[in-house]
Each structure stands twice: as structure tokens, then as C-alpha cells.
PDB file of N, CA and C in Angstrom:
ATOM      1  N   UNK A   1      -9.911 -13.669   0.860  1.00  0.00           N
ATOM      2  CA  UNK A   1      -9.757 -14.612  -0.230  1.00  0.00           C
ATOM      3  C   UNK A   1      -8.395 -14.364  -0.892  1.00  0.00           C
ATOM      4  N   UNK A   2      -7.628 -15.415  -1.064  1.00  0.00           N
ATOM      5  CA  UNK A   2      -6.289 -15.175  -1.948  1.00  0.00           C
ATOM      6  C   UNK A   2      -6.760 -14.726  -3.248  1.00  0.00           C
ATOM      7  N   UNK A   3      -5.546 -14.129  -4.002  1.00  0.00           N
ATOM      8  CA  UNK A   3      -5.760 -13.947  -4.947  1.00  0.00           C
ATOM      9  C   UNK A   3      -4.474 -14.643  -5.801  1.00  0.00           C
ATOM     10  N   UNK A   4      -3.418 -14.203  -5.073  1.00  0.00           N
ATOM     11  CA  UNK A   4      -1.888 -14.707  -5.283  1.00  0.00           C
ATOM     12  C   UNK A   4      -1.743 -16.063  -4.424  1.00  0.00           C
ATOM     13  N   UNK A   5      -1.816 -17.316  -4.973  1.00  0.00           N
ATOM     14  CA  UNK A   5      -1.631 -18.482  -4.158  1.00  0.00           C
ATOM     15  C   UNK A   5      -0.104 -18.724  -4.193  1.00  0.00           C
ATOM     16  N   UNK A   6       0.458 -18.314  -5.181  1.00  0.00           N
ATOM     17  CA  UNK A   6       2.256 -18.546  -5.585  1.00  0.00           C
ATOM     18  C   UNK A   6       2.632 -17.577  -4.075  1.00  0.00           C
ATOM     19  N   UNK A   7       2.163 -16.497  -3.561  1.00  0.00           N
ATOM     20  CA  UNK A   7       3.082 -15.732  -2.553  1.00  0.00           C
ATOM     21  C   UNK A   7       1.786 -14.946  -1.781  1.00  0.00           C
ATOM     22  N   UNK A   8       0.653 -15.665  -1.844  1.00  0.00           N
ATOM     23  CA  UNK A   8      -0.213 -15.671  -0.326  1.00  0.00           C
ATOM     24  C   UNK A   8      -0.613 -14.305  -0.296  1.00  0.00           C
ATOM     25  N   UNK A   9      -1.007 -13.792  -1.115  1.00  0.00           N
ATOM     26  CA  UNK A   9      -1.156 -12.507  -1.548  1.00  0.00           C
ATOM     27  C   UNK A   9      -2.840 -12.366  -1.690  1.00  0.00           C
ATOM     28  N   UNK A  10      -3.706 -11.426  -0.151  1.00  0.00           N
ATOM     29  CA  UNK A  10      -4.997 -12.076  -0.637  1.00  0.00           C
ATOM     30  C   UNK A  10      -5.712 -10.552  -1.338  1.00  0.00           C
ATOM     31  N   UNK A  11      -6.689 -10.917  -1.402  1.00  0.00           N
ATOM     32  CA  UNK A  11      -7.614  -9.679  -2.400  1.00  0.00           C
ATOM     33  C   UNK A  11      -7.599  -8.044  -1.461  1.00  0.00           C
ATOM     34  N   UNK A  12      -7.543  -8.385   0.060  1.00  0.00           N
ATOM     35  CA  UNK A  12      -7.289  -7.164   0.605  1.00  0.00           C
ATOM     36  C   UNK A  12      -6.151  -6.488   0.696  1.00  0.00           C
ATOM     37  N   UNK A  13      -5.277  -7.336   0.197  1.00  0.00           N
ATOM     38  CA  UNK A  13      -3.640  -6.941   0.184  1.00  0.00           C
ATOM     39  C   UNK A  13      -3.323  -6.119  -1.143  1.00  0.00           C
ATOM     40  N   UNK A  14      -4.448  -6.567  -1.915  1.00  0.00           N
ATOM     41  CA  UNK A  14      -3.959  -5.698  -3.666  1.00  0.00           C
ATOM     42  C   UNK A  14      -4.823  -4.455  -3.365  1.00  0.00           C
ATOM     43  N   UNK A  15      -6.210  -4.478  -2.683  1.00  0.00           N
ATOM     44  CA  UNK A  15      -6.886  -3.257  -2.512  1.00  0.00           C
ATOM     45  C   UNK A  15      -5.861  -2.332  -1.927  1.00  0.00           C
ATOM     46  N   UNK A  16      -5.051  -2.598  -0.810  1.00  0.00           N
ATOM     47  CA  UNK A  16      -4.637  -1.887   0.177  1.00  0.00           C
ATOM     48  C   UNK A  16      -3.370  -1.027  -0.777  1.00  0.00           C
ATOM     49  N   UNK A  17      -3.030  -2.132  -1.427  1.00  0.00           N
ATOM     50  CA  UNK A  17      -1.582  -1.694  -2.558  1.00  0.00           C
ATOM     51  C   UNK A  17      -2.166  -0.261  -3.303  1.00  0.00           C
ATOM     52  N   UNK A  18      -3.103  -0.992  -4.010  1.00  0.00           N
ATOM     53  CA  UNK A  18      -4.184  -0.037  -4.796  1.00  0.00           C
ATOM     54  C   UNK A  18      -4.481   1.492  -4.326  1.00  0.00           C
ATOM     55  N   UNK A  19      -4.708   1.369  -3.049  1.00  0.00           N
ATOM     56  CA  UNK A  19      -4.700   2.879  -2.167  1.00  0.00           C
ATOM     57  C   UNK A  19      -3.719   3.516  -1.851  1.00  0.00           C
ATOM     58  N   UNK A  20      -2.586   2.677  -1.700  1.00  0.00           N
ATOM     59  CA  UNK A  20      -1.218   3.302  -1.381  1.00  0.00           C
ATOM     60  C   UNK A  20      -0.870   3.743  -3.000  1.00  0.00           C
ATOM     61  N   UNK A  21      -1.404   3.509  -4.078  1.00  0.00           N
ATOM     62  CA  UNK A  21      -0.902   4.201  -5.218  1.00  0.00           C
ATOM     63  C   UNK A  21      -0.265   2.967  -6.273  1.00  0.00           C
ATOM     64  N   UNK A  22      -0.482   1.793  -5.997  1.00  0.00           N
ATOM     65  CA  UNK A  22       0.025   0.484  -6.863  1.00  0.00           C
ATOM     66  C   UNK A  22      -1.229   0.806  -8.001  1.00  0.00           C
ATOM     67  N   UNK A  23      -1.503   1.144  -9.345  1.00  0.00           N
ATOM     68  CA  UNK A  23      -2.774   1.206 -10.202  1.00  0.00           C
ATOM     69  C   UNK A  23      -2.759   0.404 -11.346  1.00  0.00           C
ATOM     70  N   UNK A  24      -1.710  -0.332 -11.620  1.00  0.00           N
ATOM     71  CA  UNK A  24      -1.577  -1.122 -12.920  1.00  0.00           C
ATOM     72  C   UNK A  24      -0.786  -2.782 -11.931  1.00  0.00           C
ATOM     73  N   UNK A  25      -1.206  -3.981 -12.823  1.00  0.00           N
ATOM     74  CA  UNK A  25      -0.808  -4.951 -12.109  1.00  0.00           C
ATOM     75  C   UNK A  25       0.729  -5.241 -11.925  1.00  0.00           C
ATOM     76  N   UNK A  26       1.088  -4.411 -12.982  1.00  0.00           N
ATOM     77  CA  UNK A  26       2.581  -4.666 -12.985  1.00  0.00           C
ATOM     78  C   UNK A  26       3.511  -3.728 -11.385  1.00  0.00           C
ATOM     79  N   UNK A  27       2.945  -2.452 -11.137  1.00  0.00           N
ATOM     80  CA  UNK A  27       2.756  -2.075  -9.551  1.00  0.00           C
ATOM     81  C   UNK A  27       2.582  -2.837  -8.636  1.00  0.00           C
ATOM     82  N   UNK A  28       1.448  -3.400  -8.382  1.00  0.00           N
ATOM     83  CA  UNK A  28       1.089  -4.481  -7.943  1.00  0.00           C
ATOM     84  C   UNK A  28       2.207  -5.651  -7.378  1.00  0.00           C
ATOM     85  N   UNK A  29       2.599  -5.971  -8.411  1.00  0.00           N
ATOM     86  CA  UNK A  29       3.871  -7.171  -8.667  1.00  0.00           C
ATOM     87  C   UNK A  29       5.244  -6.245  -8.105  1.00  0.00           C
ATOM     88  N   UNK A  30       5.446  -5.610  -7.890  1.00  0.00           N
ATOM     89  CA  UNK A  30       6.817  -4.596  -7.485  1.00  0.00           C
ATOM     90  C   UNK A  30       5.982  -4.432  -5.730  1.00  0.00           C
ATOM     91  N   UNK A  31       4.668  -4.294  -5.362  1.00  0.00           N
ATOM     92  CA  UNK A  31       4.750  -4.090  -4.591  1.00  0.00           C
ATOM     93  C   UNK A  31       4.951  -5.300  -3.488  1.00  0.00           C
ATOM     94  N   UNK A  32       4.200  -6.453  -4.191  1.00  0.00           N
ATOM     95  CA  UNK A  32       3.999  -7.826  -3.254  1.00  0.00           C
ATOM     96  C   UNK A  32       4.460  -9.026  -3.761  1.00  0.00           C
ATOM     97  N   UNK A  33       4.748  -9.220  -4.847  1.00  0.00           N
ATOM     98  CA  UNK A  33       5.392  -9.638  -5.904  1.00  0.00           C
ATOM     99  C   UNK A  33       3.734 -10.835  -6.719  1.00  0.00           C
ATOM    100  N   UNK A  34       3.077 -10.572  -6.343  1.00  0.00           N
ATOM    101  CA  UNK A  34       1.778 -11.253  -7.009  1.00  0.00           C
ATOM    102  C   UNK A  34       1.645 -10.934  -8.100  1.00  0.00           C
ATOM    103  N   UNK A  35       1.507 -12.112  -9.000  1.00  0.00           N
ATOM    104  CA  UNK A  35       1.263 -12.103 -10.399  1.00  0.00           C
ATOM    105  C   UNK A  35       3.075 -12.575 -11.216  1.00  0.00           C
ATOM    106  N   UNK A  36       4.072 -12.298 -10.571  1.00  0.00           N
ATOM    107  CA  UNK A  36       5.170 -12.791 -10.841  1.00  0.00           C
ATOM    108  C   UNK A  36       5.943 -14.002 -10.931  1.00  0.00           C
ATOM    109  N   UNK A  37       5.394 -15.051 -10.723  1.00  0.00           N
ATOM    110  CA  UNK A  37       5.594 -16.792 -10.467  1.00  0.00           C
ATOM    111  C   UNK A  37       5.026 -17.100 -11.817  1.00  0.00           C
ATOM    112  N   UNK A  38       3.926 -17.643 -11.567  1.00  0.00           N
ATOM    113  CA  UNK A  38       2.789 -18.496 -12.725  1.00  0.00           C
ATOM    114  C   UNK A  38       2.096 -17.099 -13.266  1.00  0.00           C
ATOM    115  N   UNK A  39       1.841 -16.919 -12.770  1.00  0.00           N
ATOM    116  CA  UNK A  39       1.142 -15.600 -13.808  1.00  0.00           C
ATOM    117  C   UNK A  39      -0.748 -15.711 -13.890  1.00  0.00           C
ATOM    118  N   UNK A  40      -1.353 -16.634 -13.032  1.00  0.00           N
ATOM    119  CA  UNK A  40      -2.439 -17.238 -13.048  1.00  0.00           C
ATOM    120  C   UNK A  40      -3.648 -16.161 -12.181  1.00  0.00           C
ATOM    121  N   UNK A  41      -2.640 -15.237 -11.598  1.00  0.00           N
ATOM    122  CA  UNK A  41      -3.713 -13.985 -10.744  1.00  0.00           C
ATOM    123  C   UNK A  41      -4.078 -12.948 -11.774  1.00  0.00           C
ATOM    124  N   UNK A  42      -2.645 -12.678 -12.558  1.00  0.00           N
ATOM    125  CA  UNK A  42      -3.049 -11.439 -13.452  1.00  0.00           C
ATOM    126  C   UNK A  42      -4.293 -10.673 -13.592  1.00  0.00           C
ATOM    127  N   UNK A  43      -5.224 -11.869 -14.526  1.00  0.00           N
ATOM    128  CA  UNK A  43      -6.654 -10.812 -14.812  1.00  0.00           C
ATOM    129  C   UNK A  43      -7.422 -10.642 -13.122  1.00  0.00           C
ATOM    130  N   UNK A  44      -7.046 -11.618 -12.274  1.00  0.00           N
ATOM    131  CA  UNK A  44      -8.153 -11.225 -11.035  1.00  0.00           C
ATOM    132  C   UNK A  44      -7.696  -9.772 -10.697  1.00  0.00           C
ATOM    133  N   UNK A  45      -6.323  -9.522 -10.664  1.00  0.00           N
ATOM    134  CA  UNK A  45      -5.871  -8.418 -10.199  1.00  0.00           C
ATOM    135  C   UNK A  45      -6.042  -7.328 -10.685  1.00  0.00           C
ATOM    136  N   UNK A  46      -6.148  -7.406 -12.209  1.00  0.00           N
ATOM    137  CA  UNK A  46      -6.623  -6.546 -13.108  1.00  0.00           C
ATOM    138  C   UNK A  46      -8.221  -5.986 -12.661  1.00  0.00           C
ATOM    139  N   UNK A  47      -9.086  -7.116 -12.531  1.00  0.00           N
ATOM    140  CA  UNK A  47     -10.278  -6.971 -12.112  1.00  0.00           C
ATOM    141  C   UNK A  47     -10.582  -6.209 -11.175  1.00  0.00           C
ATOM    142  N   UNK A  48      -9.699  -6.631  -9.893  1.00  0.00           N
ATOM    143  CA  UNK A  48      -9.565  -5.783  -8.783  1.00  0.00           C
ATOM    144  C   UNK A  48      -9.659  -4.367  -8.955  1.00  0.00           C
ATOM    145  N   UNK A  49      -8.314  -4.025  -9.710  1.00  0.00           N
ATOM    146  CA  UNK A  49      -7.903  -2.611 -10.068  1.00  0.00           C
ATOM    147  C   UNK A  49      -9.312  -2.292 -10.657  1.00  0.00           C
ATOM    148  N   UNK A  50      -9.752  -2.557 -11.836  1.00  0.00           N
ATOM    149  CA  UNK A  50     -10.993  -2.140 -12.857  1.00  0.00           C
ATOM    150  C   UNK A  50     -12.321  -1.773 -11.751  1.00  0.00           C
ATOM    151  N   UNK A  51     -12.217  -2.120 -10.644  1.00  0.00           N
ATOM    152  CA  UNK A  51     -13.372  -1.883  -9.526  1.00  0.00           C
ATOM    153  C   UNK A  51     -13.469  -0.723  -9.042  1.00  0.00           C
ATOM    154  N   UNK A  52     -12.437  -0.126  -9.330  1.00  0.00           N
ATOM    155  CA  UNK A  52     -12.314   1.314  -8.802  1.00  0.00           C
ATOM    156  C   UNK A  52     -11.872   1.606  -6.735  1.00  0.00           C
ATOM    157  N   UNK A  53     -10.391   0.443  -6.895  1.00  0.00           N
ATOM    158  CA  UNK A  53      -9.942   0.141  -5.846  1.00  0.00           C
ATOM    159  C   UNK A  53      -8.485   0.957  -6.084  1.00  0.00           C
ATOM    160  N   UNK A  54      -8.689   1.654  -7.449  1.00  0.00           N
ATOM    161  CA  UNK A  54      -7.491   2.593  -6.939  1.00  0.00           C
ATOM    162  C   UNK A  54      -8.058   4.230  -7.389  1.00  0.00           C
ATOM    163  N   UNK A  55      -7.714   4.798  -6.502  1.00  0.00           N
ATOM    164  CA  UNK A  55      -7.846   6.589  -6.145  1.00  0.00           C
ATOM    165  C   UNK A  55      -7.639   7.108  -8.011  1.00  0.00           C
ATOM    166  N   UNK A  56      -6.078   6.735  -7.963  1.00  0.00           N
ATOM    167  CA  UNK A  56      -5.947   7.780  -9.654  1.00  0.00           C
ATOM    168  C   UNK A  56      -6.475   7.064 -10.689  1.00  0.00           C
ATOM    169  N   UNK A  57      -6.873   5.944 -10.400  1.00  0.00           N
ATOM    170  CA  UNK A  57      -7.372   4.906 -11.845  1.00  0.00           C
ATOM    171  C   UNK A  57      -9.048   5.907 -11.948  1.00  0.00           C
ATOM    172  N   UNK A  58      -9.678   6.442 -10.861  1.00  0.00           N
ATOM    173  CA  UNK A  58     -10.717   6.958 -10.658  1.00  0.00           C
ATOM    174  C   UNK A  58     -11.143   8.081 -11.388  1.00  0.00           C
ATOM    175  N   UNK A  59     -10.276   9.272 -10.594  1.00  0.00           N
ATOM    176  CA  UNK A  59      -9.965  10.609 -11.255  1.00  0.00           C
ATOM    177  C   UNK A  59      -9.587  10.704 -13.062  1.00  0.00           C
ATOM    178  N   UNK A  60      -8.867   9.289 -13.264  1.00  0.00           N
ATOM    179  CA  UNK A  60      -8.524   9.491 -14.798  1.00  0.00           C
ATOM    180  C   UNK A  60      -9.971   8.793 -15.394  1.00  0.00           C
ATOM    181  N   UNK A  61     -10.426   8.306 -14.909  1.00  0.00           N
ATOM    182  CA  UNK A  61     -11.959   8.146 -15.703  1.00  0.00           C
ATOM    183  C   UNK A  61     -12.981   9.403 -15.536  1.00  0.00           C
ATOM    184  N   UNK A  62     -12.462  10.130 -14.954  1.00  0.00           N
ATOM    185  CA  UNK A  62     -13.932  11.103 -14.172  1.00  0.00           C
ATOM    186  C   UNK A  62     -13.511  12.148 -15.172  1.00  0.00           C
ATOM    187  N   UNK A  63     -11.888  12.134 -15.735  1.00  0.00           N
ATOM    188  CA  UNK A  63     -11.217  12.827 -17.186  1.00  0.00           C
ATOM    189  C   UNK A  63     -10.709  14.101 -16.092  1.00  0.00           C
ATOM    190  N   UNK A  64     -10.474  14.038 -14.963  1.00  0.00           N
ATOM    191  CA  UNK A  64      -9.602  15.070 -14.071  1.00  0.00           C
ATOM    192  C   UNK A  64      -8.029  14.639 -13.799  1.00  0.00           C
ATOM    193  N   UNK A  65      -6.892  15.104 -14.126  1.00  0.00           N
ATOM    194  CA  UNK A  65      -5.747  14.226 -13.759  1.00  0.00           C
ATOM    195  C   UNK A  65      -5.151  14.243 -12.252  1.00  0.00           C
ATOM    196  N   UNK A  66      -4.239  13.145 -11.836  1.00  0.00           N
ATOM    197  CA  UNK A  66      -3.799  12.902 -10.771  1.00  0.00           C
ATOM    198  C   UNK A  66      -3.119  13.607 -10.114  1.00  0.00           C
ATOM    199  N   UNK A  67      -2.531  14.563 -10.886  1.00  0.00           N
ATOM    200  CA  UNK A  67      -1.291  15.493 -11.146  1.00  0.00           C
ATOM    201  C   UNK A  67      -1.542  16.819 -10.602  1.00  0.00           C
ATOM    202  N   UNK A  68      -0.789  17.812 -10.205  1.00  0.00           N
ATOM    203  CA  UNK A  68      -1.075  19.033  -9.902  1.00  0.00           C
ATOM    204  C   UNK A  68      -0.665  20.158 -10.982  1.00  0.00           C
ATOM    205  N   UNK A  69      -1.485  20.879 -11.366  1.00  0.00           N
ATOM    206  CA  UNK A  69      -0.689  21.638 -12.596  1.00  0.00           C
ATOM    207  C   UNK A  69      -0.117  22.404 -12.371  1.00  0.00           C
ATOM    208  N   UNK A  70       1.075  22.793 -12.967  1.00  0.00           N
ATOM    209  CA  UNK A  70       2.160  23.432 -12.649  1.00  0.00           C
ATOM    210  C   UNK A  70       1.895  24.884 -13.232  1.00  0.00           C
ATOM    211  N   UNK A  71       2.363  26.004 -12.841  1.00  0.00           N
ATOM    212  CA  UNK A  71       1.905  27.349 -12.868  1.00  0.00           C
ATOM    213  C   UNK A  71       3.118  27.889 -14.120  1.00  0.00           C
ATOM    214  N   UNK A  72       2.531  28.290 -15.455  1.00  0.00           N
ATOM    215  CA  UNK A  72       3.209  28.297 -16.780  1.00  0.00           C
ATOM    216  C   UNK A  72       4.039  29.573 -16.930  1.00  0.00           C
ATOM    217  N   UNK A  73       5.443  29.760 -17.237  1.00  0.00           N
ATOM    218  CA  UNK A  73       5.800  31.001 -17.379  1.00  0.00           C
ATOM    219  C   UNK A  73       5.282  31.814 -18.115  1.00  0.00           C
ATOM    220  N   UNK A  74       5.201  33.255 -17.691  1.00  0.00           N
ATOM    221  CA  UNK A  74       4.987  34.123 -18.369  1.00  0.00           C
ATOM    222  C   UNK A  74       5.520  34.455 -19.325  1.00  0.00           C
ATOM    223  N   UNK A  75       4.914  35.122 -20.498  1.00  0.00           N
ATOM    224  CA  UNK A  75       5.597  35.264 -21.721  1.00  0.00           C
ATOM    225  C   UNK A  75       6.799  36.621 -22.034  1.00  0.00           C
ATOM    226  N   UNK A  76       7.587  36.764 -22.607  1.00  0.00           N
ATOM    227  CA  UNK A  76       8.711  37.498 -22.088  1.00  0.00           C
ATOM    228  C   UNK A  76       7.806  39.192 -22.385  1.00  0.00           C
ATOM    229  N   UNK A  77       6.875  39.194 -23.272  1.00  0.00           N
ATOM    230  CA  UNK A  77       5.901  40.802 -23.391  1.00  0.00           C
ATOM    231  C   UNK A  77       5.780  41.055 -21.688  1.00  0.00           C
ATOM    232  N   UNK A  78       5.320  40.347 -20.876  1.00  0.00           N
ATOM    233  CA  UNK A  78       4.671  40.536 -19.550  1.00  0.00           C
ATOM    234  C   UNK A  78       5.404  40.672 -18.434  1.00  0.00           C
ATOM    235  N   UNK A  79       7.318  40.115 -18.879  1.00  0.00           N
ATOM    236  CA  UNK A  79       8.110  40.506 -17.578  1.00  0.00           C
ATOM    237  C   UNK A  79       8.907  41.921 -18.094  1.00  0.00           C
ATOM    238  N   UNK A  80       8.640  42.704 -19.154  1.00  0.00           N
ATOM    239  CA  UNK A  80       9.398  43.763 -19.042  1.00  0.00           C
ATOM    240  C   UNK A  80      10.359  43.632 -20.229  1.00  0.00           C
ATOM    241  N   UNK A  81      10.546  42.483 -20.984  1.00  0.00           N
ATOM    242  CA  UNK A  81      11.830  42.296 -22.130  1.00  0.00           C
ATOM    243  C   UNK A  81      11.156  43.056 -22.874  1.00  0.00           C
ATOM    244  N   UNK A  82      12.051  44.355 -23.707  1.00  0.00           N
ATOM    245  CA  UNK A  82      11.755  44.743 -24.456  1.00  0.00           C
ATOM    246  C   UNK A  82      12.763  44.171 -26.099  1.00  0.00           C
ATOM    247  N   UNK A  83      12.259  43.662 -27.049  1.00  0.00           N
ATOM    248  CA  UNK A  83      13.169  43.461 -27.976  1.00  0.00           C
ATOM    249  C   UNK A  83      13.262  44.145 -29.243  1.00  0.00           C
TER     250      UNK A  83
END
């Protein structure tokens, strides 16, 4: 089913975006350019996304982030600075 009739853009094409890491519609629009003409897909696409057709839109609801955490320096007591 289209979703983007301005540039033929159908509902499996935003999922697929969605998995490759497109999570907001404005992504979306950079990736296929849907939603950028008339502007008349927007909320379907939105909808799309809200389905849980993208990976990090997921994890940030589940309240885990997308991100890898980075390992924090040690404080200068623990490498030996004496001041």
C-alpha cells in the first residue's frame, strides 16, 4: 500500500527505512523523500513509526537507551595524583 503518492513511497519502504535506523518522519523524508511535496503522508508515517517499526523508538520506551555507555574516568585519588 502507498503511503507517499507524491514519490511512490509504499508502507514497506518506511518500515524498511525504520529498521535501517530512519525513527522520526523527518528521517524518513532524508531517506526517501516522503512526506516532503504535499505533506499529506506525515501522520500515516508517524503512525507507522508509533507501531513499533523502529528498533530504537522501542528500547527508548522499554526506558533502556540506544547508545552504548561509555566507560567514565577515574577520579584523579585512584590513578596515583597525589595533591
Amino acid at each position: 500500500m502507498y503511503v507517499c503518492s507524491c514519490f511512490g513511497v509504499t508502507e514497506q519502504q518506511v518500515k524498511q527505512h525504520a529498521e535501517n535506523g530512519a525513527c522520526t518522519p523527518r528521517q524518513i523524508a532524508s531517506a526517501c523523500k516522503a512526506g516532503t511535496d504535499c505533506g499529506g503522508c506525515v501522520r500515516r508515517i508517524q503512525a507507522l513509526l508509533g507501531r513499533g517499526s523502529c528498533p530504537r523508538r522501542e528500547l527508548a520506551d522499554r526506558g533502556a537507551s540506544p547508545f552504548p555507555r561509555l566507560p567514565q574516568p577515574a577520579p584523579a585519588a585512584e590513578l596515583g595524583d597525589a595533591a
